[in-house]
N, C-alpha and C. Protein backbone atom coordinates (compact mmCIF):
# COMPACT_ATOMS: atom_id res chain seq x y z
N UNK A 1 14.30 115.33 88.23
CA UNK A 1 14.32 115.00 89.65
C UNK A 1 12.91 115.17 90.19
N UNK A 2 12.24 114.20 90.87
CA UNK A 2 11.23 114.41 92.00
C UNK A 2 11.21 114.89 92.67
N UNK A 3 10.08 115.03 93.46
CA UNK A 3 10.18 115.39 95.18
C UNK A 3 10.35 114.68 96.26
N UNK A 4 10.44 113.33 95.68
CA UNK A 4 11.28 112.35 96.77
C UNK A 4 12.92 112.25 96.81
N UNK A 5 13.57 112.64 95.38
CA UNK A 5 14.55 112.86 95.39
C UNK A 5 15.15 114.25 96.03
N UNK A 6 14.42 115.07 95.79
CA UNK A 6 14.90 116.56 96.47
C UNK A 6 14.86 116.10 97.96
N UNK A 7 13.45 115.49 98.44
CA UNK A 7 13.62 115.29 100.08
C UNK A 7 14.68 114.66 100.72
N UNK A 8 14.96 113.29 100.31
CA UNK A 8 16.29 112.21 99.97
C UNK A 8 17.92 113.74 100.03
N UNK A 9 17.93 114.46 99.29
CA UNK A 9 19.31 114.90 98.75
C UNK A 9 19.51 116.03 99.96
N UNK A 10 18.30 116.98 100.02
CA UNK A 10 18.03 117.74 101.00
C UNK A 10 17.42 118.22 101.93
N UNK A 11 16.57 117.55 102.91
CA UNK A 11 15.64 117.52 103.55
C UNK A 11 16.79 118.00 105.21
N UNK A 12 17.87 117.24 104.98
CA UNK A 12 18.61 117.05 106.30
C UNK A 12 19.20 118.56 106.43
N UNK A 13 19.85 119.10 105.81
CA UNK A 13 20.20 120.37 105.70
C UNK A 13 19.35 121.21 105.89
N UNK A 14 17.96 121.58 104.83
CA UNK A 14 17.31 122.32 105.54
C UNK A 14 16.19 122.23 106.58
N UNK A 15 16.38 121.46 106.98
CA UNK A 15 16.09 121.26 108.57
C UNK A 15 17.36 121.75 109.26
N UNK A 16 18.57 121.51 109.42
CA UNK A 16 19.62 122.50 109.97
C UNK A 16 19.32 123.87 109.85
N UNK A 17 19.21 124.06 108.45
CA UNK A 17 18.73 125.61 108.15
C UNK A 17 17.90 126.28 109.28
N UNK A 18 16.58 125.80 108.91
CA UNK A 18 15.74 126.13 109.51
C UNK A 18 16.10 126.62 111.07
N UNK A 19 16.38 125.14 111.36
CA UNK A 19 16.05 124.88 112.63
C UNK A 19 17.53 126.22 113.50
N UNK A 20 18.38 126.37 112.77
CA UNK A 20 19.14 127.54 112.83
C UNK A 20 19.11 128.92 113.36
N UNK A 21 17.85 128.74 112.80
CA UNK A 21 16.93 130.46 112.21
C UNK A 21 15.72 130.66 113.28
N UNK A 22 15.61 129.31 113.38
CA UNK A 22 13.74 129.25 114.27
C UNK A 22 14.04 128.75 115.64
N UNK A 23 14.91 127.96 116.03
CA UNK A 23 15.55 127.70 117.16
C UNK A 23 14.67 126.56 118.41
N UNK A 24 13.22 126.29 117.14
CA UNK A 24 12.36 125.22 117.83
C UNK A 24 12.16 124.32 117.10
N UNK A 25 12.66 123.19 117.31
CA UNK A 25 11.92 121.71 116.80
C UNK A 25 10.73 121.82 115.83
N UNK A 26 9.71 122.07 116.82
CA UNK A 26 8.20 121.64 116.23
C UNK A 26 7.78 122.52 114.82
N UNK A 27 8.47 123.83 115.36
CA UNK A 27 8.38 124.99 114.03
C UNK A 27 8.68 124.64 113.24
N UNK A 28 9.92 124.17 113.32
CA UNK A 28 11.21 123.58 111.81
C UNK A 28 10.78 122.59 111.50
N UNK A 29 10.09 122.10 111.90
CA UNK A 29 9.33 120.66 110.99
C UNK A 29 8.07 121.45 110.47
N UNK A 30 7.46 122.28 110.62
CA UNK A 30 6.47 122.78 109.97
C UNK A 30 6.79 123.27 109.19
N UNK A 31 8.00 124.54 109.04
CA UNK A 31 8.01 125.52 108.04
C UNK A 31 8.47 124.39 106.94
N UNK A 32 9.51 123.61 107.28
CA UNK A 32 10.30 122.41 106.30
C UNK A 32 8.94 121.84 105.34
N UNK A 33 7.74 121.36 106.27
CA UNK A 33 6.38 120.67 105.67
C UNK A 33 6.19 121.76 104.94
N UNK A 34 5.92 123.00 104.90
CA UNK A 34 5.09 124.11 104.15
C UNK A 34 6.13 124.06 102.93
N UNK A 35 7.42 124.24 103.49
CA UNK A 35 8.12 124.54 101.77
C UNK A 35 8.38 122.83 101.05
N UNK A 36 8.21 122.37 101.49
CA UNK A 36 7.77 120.61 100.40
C UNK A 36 6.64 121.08 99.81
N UNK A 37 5.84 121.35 100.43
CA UNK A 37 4.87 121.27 99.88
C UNK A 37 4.59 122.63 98.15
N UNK A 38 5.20 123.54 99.02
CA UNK A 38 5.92 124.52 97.63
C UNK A 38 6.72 123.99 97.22
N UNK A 39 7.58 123.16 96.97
CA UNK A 39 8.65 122.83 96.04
C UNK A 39 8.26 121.78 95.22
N UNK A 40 7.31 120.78 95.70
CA UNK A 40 6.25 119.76 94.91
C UNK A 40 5.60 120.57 94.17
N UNK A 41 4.96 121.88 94.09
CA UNK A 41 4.01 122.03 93.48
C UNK A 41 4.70 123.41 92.14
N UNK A 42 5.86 123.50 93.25
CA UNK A 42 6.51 123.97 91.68
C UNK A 42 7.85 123.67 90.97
N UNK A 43 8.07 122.74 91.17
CA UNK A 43 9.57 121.55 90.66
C UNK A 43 9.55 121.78 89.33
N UNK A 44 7.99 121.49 89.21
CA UNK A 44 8.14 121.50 87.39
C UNK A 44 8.06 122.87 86.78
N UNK A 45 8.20 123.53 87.61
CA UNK A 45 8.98 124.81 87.02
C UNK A 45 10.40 125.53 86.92
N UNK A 46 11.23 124.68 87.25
CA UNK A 46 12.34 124.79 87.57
C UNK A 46 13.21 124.39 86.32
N UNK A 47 13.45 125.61 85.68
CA UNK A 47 14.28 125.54 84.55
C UNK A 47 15.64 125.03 84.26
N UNK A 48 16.33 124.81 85.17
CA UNK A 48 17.82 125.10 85.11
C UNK A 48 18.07 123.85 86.49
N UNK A 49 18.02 122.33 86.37
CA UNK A 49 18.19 121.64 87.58
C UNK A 49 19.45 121.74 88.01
N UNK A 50 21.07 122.43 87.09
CA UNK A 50 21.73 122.82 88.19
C UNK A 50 21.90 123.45 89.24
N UNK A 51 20.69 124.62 89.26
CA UNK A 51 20.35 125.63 90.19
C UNK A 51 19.35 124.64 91.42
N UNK A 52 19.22 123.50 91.02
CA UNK A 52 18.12 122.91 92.24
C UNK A 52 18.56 123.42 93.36
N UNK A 53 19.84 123.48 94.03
CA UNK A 53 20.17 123.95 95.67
C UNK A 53 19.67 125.16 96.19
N UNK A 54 20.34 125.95 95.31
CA UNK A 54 19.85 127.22 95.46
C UNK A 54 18.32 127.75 95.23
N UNK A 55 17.51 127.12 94.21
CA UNK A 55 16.33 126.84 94.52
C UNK A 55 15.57 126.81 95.91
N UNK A 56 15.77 125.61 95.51
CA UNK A 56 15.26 125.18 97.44
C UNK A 56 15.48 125.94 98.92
N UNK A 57 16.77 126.29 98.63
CA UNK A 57 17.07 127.07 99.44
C UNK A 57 16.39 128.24 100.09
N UNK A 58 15.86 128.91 98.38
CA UNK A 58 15.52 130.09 98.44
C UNK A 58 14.02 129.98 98.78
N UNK A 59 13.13 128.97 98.41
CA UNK A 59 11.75 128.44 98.82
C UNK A 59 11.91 128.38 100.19
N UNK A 60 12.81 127.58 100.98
CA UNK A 60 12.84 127.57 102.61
C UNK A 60 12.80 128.94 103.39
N UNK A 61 13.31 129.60 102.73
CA UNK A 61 14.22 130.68 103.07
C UNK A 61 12.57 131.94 102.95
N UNK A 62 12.26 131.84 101.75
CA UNK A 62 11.03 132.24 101.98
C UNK A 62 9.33 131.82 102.51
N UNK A 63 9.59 130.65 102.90
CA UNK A 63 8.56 129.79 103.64
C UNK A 63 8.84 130.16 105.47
N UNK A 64 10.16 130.58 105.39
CA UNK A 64 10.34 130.74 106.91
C UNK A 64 9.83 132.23 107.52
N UNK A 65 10.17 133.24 106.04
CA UNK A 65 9.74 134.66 106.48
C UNK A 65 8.34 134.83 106.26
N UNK A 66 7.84 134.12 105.57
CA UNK A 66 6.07 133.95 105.37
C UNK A 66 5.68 133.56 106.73
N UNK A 67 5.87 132.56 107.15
CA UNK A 67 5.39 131.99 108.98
C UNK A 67 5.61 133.32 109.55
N UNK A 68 7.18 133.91 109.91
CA UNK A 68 7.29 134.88 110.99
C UNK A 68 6.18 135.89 110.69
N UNK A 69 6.25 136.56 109.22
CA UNK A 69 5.46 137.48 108.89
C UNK A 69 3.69 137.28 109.36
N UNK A 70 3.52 135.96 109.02
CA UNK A 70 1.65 135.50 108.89
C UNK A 70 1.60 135.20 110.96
N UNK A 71 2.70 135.15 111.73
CA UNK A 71 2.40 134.94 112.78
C UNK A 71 2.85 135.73 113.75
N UNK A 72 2.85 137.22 113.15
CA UNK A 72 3.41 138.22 113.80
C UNK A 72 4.28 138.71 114.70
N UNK A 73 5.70 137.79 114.20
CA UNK A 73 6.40 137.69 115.10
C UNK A 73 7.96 138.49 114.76
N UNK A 74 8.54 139.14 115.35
CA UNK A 74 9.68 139.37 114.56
C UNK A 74 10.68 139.10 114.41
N UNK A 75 11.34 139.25 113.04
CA UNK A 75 12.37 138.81 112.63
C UNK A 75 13.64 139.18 112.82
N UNK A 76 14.73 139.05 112.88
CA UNK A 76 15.84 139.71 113.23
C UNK A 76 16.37 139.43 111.67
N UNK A 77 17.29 140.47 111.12
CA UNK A 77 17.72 140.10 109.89
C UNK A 77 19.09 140.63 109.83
N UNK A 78 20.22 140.45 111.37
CA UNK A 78 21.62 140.34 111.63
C UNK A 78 22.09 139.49 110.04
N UNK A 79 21.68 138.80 109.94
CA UNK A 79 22.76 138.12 108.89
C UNK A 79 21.58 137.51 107.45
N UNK A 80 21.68 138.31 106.69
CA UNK A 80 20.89 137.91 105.49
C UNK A 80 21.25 137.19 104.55
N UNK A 81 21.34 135.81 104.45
CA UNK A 81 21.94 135.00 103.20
C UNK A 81 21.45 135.43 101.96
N UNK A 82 22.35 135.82 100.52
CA UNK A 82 21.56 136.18 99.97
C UNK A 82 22.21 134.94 99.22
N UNK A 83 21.40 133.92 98.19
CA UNK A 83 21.56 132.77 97.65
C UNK A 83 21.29 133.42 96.05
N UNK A 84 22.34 133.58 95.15
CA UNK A 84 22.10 133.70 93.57
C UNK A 84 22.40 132.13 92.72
N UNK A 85 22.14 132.45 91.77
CA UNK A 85 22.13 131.24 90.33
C UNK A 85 23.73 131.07 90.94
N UNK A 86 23.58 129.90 90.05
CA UNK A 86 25.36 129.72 89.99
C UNK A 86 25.73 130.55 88.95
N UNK A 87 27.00 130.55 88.50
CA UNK A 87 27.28 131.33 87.68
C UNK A 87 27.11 130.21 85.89
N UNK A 88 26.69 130.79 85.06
CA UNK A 88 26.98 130.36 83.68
C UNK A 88 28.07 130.77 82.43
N UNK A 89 28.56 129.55 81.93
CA UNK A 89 29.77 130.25 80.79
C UNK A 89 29.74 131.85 80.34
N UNK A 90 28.48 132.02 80.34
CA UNK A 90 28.54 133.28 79.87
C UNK A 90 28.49 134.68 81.00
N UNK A 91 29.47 135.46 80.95
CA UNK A 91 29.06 136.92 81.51
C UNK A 91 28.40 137.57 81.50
N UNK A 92 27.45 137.71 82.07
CA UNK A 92 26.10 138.67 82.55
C UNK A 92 25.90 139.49 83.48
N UNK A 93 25.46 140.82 83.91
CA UNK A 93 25.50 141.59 84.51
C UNK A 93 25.15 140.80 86.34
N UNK A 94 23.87 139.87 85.69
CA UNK A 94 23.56 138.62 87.15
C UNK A 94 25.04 137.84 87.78
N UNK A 95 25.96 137.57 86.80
CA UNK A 95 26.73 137.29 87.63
C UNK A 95 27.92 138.12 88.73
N UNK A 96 27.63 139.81 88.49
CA UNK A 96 27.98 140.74 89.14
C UNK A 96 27.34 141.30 90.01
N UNK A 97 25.63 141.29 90.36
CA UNK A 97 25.34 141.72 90.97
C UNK A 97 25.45 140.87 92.67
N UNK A 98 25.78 139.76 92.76
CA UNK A 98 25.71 139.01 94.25
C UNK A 98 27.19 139.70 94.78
N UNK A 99 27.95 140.08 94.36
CA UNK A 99 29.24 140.41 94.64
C UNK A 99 29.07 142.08 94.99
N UNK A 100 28.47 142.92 94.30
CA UNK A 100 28.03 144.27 93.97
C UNK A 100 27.43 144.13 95.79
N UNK A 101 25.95 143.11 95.74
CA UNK A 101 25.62 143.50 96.54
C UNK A 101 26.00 143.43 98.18
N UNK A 102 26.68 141.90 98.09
CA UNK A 102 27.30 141.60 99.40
C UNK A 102 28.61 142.37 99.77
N UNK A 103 29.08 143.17 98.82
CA UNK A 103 29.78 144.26 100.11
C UNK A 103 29.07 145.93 100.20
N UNK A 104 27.95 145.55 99.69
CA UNK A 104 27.47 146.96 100.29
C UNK A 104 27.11 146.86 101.84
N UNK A 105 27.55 148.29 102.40
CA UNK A 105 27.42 148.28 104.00
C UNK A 105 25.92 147.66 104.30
N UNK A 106 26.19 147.26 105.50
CA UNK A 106 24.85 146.27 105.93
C UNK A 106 23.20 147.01 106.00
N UNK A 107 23.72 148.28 106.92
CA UNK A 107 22.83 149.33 106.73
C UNK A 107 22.10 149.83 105.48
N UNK A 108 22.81 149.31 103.93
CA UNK A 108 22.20 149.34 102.86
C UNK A 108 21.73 148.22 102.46
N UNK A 109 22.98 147.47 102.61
CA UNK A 109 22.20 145.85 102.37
C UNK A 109 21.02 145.19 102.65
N UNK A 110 20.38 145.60 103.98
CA UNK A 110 19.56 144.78 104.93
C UNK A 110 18.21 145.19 103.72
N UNK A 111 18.12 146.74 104.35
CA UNK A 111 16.18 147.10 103.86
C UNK A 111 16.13 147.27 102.46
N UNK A 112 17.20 147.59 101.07
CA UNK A 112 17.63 147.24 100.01
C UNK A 112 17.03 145.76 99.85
N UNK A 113 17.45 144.77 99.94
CA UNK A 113 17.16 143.16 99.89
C UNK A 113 16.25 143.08 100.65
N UNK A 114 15.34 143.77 101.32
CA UNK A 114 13.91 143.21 101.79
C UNK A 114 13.15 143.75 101.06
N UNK A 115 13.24 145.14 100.60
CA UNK A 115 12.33 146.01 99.44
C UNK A 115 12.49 145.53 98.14
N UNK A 116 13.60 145.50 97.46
CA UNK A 116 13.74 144.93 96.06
C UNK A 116 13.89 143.50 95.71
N UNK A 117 14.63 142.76 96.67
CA UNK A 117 13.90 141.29 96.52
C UNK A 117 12.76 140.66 97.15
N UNK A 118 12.19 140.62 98.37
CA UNK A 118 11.59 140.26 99.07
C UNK A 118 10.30 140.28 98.94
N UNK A 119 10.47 142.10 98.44
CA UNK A 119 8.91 142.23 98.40
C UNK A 119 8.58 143.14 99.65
N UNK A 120 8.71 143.35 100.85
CA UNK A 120 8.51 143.58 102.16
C UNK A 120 8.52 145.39 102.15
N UNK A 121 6.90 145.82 102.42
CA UNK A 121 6.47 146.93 102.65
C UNK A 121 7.84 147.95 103.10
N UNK A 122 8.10 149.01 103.52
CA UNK A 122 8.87 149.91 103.69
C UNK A 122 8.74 150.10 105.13
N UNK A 123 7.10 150.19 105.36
CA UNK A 123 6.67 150.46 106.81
C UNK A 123 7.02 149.41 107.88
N UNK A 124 6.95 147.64 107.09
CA UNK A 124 7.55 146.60 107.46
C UNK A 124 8.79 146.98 108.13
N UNK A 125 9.63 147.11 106.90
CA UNK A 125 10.80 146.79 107.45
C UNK A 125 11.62 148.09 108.29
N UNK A 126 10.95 149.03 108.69
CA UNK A 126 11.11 150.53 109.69
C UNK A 126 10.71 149.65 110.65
N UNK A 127 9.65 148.75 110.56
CA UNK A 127 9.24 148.22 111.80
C UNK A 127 10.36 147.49 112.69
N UNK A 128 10.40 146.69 111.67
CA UNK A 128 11.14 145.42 111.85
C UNK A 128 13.00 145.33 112.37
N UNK A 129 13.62 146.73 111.84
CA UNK A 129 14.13 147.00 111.97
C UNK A 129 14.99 148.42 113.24
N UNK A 130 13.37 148.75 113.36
CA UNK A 130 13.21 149.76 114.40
C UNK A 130 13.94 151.23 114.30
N UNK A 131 13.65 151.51 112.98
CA UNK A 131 14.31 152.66 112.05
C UNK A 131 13.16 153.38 112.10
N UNK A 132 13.30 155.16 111.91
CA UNK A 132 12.06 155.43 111.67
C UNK A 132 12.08 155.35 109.81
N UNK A 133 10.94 155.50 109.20
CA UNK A 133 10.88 154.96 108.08
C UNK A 133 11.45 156.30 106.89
N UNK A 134 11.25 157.53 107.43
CA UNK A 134 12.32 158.25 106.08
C UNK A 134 13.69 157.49 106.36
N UNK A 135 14.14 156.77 107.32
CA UNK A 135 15.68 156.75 107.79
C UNK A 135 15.58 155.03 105.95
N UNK A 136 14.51 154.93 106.50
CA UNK A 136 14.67 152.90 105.46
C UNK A 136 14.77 153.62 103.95
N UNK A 137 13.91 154.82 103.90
CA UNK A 137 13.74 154.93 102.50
C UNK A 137 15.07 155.51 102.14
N UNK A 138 15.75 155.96 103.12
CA UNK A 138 17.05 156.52 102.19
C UNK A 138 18.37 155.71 102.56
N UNK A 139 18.14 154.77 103.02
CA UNK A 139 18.68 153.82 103.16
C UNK A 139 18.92 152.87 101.83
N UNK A 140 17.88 152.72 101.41
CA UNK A 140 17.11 152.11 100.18
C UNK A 140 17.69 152.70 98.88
N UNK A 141 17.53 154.03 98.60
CA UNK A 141 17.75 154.77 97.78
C UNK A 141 19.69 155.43 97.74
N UNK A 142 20.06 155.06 99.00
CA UNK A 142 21.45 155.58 98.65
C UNK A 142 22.06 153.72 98.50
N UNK A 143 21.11 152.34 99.00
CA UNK A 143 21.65 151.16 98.19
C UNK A 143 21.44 150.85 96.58
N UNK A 144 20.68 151.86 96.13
CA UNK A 144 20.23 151.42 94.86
C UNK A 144 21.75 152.23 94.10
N UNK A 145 22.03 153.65 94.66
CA UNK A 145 22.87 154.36 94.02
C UNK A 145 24.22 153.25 94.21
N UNK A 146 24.66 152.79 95.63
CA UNK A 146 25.71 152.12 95.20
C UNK A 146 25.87 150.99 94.65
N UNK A 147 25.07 150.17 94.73
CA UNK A 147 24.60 149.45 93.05
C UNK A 147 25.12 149.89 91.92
N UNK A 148 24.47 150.95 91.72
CA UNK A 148 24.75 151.49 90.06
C UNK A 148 26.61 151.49 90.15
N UNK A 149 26.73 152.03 91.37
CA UNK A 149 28.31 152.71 91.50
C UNK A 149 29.16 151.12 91.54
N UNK A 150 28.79 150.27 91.74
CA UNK A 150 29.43 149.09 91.72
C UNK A 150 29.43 148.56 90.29
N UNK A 151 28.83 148.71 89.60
CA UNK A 151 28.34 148.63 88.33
C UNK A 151 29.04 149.15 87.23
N UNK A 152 29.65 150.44 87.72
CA UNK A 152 30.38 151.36 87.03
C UNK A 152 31.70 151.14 87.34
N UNK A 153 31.81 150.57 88.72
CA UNK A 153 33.41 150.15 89.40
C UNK A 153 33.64 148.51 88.52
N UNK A 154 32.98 147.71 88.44
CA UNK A 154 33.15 146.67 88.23
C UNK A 154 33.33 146.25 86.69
N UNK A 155 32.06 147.01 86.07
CA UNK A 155 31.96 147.12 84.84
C UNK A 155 32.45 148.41 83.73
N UNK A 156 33.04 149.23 84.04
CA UNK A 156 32.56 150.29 83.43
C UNK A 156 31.51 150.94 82.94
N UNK A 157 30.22 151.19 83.50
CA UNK A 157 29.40 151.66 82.81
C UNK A 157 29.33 152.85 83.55
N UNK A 158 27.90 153.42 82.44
CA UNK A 158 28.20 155.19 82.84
C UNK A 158 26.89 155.44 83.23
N UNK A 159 26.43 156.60 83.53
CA UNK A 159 25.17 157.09 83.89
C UNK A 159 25.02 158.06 82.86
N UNK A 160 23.91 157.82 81.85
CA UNK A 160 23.32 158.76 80.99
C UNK A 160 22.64 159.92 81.44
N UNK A 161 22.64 161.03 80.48
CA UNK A 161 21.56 162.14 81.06
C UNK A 161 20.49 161.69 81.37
N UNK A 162 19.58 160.97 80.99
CA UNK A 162 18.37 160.38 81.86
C UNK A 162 18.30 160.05 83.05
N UNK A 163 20.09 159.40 83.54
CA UNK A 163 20.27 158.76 84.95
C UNK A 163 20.24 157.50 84.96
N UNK A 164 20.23 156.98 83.86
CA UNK A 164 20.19 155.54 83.74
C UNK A 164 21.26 154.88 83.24
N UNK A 165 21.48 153.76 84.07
CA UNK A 165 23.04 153.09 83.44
C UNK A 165 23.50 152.39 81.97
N UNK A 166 24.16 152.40 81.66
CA UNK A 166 24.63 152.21 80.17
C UNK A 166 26.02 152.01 80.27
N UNK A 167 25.94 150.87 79.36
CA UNK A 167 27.43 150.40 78.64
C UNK A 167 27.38 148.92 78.34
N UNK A 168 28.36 148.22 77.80
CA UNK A 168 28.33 146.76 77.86
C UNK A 168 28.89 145.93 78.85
N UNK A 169 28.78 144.87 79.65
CA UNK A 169 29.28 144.13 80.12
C UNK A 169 30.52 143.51 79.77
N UNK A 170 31.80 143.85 80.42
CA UNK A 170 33.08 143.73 79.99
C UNK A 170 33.35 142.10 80.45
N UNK A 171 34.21 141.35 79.79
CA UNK A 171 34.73 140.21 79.78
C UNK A 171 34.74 139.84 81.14
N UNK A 172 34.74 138.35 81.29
CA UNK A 172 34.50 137.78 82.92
C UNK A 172 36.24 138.35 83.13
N UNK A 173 37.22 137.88 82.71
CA UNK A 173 38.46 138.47 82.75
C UNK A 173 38.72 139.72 83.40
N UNK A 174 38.08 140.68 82.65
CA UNK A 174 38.66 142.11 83.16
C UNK A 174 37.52 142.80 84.29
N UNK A 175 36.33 142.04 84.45
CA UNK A 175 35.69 142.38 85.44
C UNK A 175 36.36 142.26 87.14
N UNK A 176 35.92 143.30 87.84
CA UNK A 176 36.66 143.57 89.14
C UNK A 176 35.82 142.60 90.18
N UNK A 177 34.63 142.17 89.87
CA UNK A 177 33.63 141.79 90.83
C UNK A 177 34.04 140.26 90.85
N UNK A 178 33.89 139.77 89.39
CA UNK A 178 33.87 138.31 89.14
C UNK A 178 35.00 137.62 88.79
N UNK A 179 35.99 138.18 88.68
CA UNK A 179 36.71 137.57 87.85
C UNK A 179 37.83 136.51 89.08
């Protein structure tokens, strides 16, 4: 697929997206221009063209928090889409974690998914969020624990004396998350 075909299939949507999120015309045609212009220049890196949606998605999605961020403006992050792979024949721990993470309480969810996916400083998102910042870091740190604990609910696995999780990934069947 091209980048005339991606524009063609989805251009109209995320401009809805956008324009959703940003709530101005002129913006949403910019941020939309900035992520073409990332998705042209990395298409041909895109391993897996059933994942193209979610792809794109996730380029918009981060072309929009790059603007707010580079134009110092803030973000509200009430409702965080989080967009994973589709799922593949095979059972993998990836296809448990979007489920793991979307019912962790929001209060873990939010600064969790700005620190470990995002990327986004700590001090950021205290900001951004208007937390003082020991409140984000243990925020952070009691989402990572229920992670593991979803992990162990979903999958059976255990926590070794080191503290680190262990076991195998049980059948898409008998899994609690995916199945």
């Amino acid at each position: 697929m091209n980048t005339n075909e991606v524009w063609t299939n989805y251009s109209e949507d995320l401009k809805r997206f956008i324009l959703s999120k940003v709530k101005e015309e002129a913006t949403s045609e910019d941020i939309l221009q900035d992520a073409f212009i990332r998705i042209h220049s990395k298409l041909s890196t895109l391993k897996e063209p059933s994942k193209l949606k979610s792809w794109v998605f996730t380029i918009v999605r981060n072309t929009m928090y790059d603007y707010f961020k580079s134009n110092g403006k803030t973000i509200t992050f009430d409702n965080i889409d989080i967009e994973f792979e589709e799922e593949s024949n095979e059972h993998t721990e990836r296809d448990c974690l979007p489920g793991i993470i979307k019912n962790l309480p929001k209060k873990y969810r939010t600064p969790l998914f700005l620190y470990d996916i995002k990327g986004v400083k700590q001090q950021e998102i205290a900001k951004q969020l208007n937390l003082p910042l020991p409140t984000v870091k243990s925020q952070i740190q009691r989402g990572r624990k229920l992670i593991a604990k979803g992990f162990m609910d979903c999958c059976g696995y255990t926590i070794n004396e080191n503290g680190k999780l262990v076991g195998e990934i049980q059948d898409k069947k008998d899994c609690k998350v995916c199945k």
